[in-house]
PDB file of N, CA and C in Angstrom:
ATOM      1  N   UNK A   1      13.895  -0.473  24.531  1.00  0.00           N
ATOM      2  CA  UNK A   1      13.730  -0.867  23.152  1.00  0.00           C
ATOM      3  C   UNK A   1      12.538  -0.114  22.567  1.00  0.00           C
ATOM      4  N   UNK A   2      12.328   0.576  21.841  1.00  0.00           N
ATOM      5  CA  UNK A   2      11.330   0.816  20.571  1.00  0.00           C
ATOM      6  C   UNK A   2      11.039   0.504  19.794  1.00  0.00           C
ATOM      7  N   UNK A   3       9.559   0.632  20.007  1.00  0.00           N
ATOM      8  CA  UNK A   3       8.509   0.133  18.946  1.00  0.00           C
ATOM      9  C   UNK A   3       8.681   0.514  17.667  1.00  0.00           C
ATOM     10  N   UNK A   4       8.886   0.149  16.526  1.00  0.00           N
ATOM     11  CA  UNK A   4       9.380   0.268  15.513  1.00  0.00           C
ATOM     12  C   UNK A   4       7.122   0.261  14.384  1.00  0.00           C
ATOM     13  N   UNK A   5       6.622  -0.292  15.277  1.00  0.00           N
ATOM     14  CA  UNK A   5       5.431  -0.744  14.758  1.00  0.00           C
ATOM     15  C   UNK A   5       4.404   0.556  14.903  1.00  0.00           C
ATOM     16  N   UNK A   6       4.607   1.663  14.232  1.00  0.00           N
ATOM     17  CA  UNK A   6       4.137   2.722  14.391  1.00  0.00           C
ATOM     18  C   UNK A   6       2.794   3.287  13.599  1.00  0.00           C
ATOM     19  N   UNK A   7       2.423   1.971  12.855  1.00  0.00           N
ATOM     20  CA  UNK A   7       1.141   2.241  11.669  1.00  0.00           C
ATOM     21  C   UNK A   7       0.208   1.021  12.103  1.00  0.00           C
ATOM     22  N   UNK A   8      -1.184   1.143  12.227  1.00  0.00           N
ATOM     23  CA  UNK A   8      -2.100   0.527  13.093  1.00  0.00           C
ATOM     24  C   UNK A   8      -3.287   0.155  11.620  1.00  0.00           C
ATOM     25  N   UNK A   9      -3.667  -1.500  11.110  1.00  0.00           N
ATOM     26  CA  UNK A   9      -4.843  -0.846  10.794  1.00  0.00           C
ATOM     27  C   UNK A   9      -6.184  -1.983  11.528  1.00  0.00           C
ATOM     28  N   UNK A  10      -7.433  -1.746  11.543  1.00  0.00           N
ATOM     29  CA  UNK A  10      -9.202  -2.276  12.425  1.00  0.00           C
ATOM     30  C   UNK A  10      -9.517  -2.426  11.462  1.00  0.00           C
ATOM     31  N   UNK A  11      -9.958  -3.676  11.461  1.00  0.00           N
ATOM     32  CA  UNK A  11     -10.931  -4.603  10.663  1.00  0.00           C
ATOM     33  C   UNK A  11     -11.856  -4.796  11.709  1.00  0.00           C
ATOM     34  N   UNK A  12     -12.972  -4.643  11.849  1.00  0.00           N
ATOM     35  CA  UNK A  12     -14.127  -5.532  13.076  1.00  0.00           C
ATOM     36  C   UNK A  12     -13.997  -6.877  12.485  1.00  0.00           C
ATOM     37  N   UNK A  13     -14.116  -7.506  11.732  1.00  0.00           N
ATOM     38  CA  UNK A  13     -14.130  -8.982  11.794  1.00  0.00           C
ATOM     39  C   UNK A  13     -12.430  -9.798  12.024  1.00  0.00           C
ATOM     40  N   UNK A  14     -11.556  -9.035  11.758  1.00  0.00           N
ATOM     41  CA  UNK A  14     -10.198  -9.752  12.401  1.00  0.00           C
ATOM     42  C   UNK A  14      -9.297  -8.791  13.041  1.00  0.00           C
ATOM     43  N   UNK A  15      -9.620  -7.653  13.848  1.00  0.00           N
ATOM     44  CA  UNK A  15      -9.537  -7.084  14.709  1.00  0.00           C
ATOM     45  C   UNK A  15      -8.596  -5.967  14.376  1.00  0.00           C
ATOM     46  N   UNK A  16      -7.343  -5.631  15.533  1.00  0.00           N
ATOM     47  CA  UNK A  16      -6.584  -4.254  15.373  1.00  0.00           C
ATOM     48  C   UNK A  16      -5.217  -5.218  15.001  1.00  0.00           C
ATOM     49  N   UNK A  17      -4.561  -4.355  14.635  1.00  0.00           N
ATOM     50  CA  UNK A  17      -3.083  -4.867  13.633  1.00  0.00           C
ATOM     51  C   UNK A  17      -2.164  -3.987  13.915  1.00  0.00           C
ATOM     52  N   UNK A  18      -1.015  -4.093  14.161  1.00  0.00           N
ATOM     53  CA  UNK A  18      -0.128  -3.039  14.382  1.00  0.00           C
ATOM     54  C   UNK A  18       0.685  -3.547  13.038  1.00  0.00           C
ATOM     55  N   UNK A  19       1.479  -2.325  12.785  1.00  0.00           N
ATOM     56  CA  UNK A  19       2.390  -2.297  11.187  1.00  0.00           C
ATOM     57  C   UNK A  19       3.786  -1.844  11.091  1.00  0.00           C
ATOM     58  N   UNK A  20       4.758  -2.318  10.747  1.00  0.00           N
ATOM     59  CA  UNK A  20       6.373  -1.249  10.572  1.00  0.00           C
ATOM     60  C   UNK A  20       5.713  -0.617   9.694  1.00  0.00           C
ATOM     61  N   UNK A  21       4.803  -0.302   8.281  1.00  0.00           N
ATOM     62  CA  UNK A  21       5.089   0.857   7.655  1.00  0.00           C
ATOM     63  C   UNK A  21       3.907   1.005   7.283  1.00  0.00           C
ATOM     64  N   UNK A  22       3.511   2.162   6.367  1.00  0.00           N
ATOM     65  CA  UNK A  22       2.647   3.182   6.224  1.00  0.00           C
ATOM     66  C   UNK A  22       1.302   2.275   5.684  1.00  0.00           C
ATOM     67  N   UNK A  23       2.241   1.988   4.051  1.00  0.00           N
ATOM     68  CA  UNK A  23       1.591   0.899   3.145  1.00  0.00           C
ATOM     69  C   UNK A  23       1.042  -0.383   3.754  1.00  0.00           C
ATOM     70  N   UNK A  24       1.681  -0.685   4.512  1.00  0.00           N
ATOM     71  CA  UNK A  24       1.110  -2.384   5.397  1.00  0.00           C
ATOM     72  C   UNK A  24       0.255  -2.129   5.817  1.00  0.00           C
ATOM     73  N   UNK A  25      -0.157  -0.566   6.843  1.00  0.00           N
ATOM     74  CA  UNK A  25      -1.231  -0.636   7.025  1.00  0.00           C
ATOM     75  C   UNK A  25      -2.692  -0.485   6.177  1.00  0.00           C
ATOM     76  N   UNK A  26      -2.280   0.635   5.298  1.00  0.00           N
ATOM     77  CA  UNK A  26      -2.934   1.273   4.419  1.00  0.00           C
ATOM     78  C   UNK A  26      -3.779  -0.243   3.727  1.00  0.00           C
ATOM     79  N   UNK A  27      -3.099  -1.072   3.328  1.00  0.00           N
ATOM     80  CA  UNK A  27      -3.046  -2.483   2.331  1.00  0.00           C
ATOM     81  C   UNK A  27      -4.141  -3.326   3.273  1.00  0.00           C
ATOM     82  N   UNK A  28      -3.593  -3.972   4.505  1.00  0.00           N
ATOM     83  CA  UNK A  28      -4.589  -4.405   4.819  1.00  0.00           C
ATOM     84  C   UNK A  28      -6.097  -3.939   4.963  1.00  0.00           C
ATOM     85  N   UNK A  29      -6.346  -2.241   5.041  1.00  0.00           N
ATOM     86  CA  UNK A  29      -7.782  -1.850   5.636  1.00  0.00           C
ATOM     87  C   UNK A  29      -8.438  -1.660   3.933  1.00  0.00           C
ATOM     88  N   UNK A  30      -7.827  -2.124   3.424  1.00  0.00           N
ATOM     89  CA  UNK A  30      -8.184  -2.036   1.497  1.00  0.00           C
ATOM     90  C   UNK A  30      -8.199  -3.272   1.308  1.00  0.00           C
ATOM     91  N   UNK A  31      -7.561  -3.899   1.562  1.00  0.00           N
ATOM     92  CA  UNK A  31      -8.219  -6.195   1.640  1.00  0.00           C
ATOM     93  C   UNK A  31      -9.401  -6.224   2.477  1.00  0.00           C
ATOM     94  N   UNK A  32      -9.429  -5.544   3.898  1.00  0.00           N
ATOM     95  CA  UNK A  32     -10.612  -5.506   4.717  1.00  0.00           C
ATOM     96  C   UNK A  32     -11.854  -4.766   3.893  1.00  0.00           C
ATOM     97  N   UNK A  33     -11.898  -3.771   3.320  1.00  0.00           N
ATOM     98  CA  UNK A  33     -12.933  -3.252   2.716  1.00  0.00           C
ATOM     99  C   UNK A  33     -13.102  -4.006   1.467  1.00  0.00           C
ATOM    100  N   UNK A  34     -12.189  -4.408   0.515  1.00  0.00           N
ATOM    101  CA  UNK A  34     -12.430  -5.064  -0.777  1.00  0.00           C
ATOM    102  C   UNK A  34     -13.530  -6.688  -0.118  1.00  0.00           C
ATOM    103  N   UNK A  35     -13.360  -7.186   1.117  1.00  0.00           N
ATOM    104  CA  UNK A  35     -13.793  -8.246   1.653  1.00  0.00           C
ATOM    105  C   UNK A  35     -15.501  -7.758   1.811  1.00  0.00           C
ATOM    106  N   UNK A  36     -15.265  -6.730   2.410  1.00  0.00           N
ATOM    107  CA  UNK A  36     -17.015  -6.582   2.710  1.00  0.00           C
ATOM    108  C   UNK A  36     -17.335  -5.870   1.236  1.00  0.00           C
ATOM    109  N   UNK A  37     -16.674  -5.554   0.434  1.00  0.00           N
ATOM    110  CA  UNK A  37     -17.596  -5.309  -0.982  1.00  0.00           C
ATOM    111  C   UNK A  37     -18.034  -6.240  -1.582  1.00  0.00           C
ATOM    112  N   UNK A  38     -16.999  -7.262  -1.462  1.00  0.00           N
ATOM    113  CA  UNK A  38     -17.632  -9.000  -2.076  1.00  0.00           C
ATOM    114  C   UNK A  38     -18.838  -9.552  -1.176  1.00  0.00           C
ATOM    115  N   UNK A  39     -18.727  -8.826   0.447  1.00  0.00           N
ATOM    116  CA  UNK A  39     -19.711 -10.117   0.931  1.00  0.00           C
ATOM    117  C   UNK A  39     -21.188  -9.228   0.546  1.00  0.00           C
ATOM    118  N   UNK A  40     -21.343  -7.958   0.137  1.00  0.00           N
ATOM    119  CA  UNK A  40     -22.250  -6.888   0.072  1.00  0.00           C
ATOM    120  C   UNK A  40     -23.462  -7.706  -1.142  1.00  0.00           C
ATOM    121  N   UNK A  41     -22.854  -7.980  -2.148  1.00  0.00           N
ATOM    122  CA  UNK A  41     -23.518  -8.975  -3.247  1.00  0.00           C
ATOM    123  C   UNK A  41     -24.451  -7.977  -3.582  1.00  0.00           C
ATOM    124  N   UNK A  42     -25.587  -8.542  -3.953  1.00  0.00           N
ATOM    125  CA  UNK A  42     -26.553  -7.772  -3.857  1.00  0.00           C
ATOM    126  C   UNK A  42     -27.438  -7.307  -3.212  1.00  0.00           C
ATOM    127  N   UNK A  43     -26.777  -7.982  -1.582  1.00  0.00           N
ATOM    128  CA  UNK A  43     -27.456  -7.299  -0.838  1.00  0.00           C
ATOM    129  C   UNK A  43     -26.908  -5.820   0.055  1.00  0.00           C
ATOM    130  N   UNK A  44     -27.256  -5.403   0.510  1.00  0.00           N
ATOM    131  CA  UNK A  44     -26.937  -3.767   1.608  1.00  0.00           C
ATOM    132  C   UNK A  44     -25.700  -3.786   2.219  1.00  0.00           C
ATOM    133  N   UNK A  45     -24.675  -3.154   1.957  1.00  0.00           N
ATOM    134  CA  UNK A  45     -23.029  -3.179   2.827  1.00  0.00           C
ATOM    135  C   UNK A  45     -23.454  -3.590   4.143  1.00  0.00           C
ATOM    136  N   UNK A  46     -22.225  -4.735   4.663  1.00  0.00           N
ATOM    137  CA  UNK A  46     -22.348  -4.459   6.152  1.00  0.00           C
ATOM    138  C   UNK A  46     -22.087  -3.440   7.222  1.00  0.00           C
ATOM    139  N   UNK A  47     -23.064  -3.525   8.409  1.00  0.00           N
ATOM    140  CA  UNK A  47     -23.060  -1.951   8.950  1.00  0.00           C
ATOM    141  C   UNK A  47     -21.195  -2.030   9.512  1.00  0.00           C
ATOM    142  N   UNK A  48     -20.903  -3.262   9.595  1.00  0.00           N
ATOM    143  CA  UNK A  48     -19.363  -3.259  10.240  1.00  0.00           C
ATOM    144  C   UNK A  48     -18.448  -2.457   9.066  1.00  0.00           C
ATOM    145  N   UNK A  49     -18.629  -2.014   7.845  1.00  0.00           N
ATOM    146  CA  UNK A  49     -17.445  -1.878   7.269  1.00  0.00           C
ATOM    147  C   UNK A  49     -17.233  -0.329   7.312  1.00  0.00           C
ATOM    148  N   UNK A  50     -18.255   0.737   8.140  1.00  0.00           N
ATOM    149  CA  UNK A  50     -17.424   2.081   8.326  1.00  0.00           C
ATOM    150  C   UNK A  50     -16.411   1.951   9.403  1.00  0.00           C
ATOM    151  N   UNK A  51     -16.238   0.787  10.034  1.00  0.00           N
ATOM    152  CA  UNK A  51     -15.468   0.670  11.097  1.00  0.00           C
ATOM    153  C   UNK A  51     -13.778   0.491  10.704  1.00  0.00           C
ATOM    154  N   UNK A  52     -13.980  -0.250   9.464  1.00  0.00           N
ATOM    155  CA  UNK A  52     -12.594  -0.451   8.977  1.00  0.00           C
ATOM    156  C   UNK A  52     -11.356   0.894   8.644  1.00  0.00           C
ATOM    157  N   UNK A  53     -10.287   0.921   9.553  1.00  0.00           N
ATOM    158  CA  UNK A  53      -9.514   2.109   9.428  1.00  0.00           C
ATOM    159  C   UNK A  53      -8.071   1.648   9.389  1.00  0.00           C
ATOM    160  N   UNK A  54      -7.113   2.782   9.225  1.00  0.00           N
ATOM    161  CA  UNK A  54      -5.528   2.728   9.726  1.00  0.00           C
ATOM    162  C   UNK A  54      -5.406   4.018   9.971  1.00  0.00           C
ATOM    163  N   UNK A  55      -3.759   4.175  10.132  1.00  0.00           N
ATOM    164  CA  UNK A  55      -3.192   4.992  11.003  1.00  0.00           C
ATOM    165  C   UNK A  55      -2.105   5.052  11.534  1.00  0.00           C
ATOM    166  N   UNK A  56      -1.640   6.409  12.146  1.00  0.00           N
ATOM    167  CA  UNK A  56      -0.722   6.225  12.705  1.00  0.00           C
ATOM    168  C   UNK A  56      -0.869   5.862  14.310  1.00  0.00           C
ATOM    169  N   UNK A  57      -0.076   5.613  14.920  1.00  0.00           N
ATOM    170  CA  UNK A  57       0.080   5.096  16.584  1.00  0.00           C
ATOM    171  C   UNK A  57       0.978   6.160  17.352  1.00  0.00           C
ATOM    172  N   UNK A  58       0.160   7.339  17.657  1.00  0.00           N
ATOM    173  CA  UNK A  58       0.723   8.326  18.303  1.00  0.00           C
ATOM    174  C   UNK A  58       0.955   7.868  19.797  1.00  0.00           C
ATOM    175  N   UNK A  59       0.493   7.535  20.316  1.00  0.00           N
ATOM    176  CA  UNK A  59       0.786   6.528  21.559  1.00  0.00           C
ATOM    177  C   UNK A  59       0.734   5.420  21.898  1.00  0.00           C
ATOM    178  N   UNK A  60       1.182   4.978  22.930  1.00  0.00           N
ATOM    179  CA  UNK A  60       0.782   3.239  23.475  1.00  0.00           C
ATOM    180  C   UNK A  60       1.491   3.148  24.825  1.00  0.00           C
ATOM    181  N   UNK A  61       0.469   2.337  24.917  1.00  0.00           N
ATOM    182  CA  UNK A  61       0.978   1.994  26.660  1.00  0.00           C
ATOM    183  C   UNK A  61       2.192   1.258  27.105  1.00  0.00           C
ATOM    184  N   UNK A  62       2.946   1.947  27.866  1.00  0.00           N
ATOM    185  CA  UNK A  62       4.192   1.052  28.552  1.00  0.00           C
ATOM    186  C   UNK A  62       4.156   1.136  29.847  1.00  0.00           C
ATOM    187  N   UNK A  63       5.309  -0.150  29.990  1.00  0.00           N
ATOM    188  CA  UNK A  63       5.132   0.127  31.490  1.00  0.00           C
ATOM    189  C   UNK A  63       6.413   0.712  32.228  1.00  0.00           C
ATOM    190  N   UNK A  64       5.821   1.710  33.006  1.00  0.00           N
ATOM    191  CA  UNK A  64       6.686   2.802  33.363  1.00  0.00           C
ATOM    192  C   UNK A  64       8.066   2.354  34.382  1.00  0.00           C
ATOM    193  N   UNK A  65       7.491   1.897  35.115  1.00  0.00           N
ATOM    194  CA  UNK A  65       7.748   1.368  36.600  1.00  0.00           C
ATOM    195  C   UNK A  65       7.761   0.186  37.103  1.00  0.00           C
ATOM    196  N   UNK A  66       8.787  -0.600  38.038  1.00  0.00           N
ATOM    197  CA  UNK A  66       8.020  -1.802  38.636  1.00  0.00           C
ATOM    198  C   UNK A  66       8.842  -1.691  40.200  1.00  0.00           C
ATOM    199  N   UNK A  67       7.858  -2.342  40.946  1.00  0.00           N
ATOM    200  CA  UNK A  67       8.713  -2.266  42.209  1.00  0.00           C
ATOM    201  C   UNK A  67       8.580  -3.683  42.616  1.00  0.00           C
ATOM    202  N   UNK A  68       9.556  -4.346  43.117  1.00  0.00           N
ATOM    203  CA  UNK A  68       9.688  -5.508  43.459  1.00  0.00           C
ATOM    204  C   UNK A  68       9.063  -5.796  45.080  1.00  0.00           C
ATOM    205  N   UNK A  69       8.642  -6.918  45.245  1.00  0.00           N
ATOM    206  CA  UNK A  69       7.634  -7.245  46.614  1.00  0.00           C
ATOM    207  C   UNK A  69       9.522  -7.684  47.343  1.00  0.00           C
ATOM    208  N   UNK A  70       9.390  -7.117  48.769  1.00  0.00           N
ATOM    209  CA  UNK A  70      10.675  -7.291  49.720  1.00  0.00           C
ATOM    210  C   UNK A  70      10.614  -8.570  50.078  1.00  0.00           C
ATOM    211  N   UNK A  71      12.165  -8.931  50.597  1.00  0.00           N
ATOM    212  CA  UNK A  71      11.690  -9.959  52.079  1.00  0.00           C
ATOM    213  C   UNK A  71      10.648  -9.945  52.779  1.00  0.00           C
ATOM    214  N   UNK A  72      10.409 -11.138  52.908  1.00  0.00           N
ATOM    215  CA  UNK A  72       9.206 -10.980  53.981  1.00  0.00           C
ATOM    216  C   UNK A  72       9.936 -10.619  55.346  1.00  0.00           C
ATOM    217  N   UNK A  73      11.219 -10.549  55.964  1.00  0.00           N
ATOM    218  CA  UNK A  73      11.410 -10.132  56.622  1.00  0.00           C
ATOM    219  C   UNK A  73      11.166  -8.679  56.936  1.00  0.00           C
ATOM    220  N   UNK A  74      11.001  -7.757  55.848  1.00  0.00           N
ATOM    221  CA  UNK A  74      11.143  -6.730  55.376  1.00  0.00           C
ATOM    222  C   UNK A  74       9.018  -5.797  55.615  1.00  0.00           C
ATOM    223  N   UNK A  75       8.606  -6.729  55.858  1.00  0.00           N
ATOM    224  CA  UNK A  75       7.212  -6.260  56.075  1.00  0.00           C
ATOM    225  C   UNK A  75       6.737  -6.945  57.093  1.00  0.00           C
ATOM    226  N   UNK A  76       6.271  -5.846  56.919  1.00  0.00           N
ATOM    227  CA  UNK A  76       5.256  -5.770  58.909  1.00  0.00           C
ATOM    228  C   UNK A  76       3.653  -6.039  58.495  1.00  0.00           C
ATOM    229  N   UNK A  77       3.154  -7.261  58.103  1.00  0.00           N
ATOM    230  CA  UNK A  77       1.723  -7.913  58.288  1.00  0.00           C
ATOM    231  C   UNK A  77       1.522  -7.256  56.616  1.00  0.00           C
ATOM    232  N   UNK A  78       2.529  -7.776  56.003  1.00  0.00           N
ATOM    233  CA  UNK A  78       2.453  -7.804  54.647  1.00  0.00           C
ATOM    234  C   UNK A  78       2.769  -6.372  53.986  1.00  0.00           C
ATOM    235  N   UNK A  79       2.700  -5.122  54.668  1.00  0.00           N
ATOM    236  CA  UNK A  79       2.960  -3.729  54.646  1.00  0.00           C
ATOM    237  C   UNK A  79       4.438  -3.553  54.804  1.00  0.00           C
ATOM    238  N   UNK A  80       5.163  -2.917  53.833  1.00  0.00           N
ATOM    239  CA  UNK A  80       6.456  -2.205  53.430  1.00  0.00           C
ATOM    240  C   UNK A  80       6.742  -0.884  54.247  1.00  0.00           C
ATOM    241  N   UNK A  81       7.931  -0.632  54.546  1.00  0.00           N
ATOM    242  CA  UNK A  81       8.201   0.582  55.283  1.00  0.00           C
ATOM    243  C   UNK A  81       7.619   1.474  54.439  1.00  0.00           C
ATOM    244  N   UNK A  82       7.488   1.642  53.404  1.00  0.00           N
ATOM    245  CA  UNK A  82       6.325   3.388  52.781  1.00  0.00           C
ATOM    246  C   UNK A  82       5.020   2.807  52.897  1.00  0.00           C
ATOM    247  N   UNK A  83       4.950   1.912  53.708  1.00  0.00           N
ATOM    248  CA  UNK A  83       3.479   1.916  53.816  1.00  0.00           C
ATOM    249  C   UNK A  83       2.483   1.152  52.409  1.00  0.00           C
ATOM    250  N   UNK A  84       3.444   0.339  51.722  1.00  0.00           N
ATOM    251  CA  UNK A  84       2.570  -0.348  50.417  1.00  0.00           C
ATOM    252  C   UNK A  84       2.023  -1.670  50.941  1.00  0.00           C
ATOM    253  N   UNK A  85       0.615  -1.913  50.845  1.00  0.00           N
ATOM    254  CA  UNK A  85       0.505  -3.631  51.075  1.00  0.00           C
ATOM    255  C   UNK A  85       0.713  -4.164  50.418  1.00  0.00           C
ATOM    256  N   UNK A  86       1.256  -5.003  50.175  1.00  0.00           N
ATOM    257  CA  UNK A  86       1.495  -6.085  49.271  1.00  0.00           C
ATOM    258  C   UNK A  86       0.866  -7.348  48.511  1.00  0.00           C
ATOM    259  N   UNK A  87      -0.451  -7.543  50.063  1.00  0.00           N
ATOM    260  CA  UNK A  87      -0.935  -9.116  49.775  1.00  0.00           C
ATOM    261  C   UNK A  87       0.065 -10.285  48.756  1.00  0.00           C
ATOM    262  N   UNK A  88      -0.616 -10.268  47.768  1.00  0.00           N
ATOM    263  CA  UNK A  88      -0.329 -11.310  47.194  1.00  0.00           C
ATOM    264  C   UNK A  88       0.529 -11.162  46.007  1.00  0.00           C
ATOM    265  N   UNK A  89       0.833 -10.446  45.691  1.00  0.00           N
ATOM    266  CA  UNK A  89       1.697  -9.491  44.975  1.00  0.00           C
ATOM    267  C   UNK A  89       3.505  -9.651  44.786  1.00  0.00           C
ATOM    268  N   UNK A  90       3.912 -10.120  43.476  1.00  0.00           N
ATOM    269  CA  UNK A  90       5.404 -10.051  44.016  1.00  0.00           C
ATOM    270  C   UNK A  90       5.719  -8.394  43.315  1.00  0.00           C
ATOM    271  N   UNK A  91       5.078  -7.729  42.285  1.00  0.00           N
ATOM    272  CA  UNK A  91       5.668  -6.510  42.405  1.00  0.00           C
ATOM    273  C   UNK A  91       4.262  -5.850  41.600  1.00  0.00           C
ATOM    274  N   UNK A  92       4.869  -4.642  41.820  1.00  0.00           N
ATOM    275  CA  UNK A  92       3.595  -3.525  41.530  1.00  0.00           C
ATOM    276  C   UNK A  92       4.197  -2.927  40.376  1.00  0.00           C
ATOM    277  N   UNK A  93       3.437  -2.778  39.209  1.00  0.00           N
ATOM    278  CA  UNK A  93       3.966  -2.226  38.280  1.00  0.00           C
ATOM    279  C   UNK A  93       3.100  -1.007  37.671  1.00  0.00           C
ATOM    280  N   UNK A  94       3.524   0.302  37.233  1.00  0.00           N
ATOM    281  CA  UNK A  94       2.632   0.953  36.479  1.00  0.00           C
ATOM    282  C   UNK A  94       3.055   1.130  35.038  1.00  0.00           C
ATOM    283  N   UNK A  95       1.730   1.919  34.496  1.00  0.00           N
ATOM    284  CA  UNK A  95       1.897   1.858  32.967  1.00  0.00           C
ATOM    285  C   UNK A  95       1.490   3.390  32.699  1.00  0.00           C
ATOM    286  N   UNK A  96       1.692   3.593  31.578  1.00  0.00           N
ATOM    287  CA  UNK A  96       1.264   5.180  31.266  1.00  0.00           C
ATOM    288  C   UNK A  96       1.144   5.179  29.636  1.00  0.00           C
ATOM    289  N   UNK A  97       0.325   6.080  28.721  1.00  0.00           N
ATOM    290  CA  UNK A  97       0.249   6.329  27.770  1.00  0.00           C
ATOM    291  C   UNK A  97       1.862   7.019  27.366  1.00  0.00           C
ATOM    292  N   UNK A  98       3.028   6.919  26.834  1.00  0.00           N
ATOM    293  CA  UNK A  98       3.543   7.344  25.834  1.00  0.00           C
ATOM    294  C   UNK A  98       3.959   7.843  24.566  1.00  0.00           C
ATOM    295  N   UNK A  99       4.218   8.473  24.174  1.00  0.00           N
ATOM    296  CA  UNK A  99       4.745   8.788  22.618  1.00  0.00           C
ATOM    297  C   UNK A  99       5.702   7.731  22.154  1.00  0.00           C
ATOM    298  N   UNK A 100       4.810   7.409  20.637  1.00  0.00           N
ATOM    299  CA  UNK A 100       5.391   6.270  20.170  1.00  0.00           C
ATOM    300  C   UNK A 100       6.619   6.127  20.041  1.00  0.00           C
ATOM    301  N   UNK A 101       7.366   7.273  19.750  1.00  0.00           N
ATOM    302  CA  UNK A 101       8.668   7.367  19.487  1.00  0.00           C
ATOM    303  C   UNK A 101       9.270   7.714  20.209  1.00  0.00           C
ATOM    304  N   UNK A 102       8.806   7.472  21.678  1.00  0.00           N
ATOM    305  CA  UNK A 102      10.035   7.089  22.557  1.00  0.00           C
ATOM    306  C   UNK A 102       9.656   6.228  23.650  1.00  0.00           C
ATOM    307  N   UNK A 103       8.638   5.607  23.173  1.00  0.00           N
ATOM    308  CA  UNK A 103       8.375   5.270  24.040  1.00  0.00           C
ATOM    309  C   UNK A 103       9.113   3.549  24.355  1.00  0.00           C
ATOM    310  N   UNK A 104       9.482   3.322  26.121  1.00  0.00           N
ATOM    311  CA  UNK A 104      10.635   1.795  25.897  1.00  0.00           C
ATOM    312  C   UNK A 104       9.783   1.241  27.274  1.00  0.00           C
ATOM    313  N   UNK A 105      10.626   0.226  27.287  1.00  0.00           N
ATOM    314  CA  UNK A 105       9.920  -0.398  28.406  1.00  0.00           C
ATOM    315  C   UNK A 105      10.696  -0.396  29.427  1.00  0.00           C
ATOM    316  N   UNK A 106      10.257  -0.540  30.614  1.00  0.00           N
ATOM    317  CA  UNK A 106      11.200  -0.363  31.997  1.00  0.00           C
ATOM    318  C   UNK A 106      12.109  -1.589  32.158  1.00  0.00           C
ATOM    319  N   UNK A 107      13.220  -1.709  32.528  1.00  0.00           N
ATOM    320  CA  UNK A 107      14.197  -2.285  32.574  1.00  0.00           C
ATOM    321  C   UNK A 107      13.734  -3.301  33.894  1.00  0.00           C
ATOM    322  N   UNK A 108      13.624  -4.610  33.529  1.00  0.00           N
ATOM    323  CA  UNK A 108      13.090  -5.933  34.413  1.00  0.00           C
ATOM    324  C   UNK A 108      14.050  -5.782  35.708  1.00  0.00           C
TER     325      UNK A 108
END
């Protein structure tokens, strides 16, 4: 499945936002800045508001891989025939940076 949520915008006071479109993001980091112009008054901008941004989401993390933990018949003192320990673990999964636009998730 793909992420359809490809526009990102950071507020430091209510954090990161993911967006379906350009404007959603654009909109919120312009409510976030219109917010610290009101709280500015007459006193000095807050140092938080160069922080406020959007964007696009050229990547994001998925997860690539998963390997399922065996029978326990299947391991020798918790160790898998390739040699994986397992401990406590029912599966091992990895993740990797992707391209947003293709990026899917591994099939459960």
């Amino acid at each position: 499945m793909t992420d359809t949520k490809t526009w990102f915008s950071y507020d430091p006071g209510d954090g990161f936002e993911t967006h379906g479109t350009e404007y959603a993001a654009r909109k919120r980091a312009e409510r976030a800045l219109d917010y610290y112009k009101d709280e500015a008054g007459s006193e000095a901008w807050h140092e938080e508001v160069t922080q406020v941004c959007w964007g696009k989401v050229m990547q994001q993390v998925q997860e690539t891989s998963r390997k399922q933990r065996p029978p326990a018949s299947e391991l020798d003192c918790g160790v898998d025939k390739d040699g994986t320990v397992w401990g406590e673990w029912d599966s091992i999964v990895d993740f990797e940076l992707c391209p947003n636009d293709q990026a899917q998730r591994a099939p459960d």
